[in-house]
N, C-alpha and C. Protein backbone atom coordinates (compact mmCIF):
# COMPACT_ATOMS: atom_id res chain seq x y z
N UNK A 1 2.84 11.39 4.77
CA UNK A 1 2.69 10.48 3.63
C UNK A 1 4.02 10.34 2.89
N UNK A 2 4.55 8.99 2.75
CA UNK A 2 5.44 8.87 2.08
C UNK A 2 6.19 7.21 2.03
N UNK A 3 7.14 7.25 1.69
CA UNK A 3 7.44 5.61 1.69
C UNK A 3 7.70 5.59 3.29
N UNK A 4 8.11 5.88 4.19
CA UNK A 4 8.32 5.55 5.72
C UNK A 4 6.93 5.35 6.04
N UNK A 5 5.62 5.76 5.63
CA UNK A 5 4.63 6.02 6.60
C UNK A 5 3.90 4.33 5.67
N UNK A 6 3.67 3.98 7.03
CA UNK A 6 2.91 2.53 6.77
C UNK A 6 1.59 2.31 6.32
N UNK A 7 0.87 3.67 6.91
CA UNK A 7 -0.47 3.52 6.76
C UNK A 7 -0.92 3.82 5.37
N UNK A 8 -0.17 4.43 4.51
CA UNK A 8 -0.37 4.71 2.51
C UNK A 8 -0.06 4.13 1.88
N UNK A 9 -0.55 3.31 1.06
CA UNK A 9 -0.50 2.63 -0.27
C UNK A 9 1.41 2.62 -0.59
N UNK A 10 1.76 3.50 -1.00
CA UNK A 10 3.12 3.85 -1.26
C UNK A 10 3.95 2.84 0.13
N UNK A 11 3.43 3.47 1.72
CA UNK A 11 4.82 3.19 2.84
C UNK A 11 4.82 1.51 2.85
N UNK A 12 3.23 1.04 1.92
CA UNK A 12 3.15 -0.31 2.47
C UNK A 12 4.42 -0.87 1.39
N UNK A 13 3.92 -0.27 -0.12
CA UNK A 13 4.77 -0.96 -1.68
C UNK A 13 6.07 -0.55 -0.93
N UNK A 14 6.65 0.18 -0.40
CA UNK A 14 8.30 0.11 0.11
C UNK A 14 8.56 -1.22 1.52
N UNK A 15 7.43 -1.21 2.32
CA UNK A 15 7.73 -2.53 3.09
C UNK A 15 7.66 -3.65 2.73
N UNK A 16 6.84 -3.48 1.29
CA UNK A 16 6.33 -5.49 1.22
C UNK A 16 5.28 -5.63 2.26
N UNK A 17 4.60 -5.08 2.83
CA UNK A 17 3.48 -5.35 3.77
C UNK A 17 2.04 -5.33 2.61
N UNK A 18 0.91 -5.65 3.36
CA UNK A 18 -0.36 -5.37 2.88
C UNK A 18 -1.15 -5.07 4.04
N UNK A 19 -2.24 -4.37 4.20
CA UNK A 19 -3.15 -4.00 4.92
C UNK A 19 -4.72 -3.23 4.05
N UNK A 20 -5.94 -2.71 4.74
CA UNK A 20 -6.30 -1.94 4.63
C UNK A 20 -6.15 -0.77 3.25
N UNK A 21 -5.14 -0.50 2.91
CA UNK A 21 -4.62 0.43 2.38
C UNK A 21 -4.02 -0.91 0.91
N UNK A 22 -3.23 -1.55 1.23
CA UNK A 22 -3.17 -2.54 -0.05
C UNK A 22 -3.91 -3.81 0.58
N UNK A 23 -4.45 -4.19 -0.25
CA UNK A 23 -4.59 -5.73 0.01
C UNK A 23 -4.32 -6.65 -0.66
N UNK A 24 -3.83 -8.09 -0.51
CA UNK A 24 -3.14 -9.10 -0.87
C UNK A 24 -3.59 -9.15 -2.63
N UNK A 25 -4.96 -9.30 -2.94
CA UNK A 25 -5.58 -9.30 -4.06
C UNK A 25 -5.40 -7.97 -4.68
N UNK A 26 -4.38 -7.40 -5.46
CA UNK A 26 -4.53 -6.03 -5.60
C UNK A 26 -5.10 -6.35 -7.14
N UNK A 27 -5.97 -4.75 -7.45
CA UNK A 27 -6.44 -4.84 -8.84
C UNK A 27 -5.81 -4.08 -9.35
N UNK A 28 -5.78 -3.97 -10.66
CA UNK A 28 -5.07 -2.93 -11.61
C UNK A 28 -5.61 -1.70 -11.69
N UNK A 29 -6.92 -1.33 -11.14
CA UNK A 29 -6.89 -0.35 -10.66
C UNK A 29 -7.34 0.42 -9.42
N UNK A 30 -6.46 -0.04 -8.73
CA UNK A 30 -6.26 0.25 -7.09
C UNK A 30 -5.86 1.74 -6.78
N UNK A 31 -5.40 2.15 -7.45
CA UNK A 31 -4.52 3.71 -6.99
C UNK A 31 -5.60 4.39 -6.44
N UNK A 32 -5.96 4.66 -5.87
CA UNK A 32 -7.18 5.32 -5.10
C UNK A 32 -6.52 5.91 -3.76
């Protein structure tokens, strides 16, 4: 877990990606 790893909330917010883990619609309270 960390900003390299894609599959956590965090590796996605360092790629600019979304998946599963973020999704496009994020809510304000997502941190989960």
């Amino acid at each position: 877990m960390g900003k390299g790893d894609k599959r956590t909330r965090r590796g996605k917010l360092y790629r600019g990606t979304h998946g599963k883990s973020r999704p496009r619609k994020a809510k304000k309270g997502d941190q989960q």
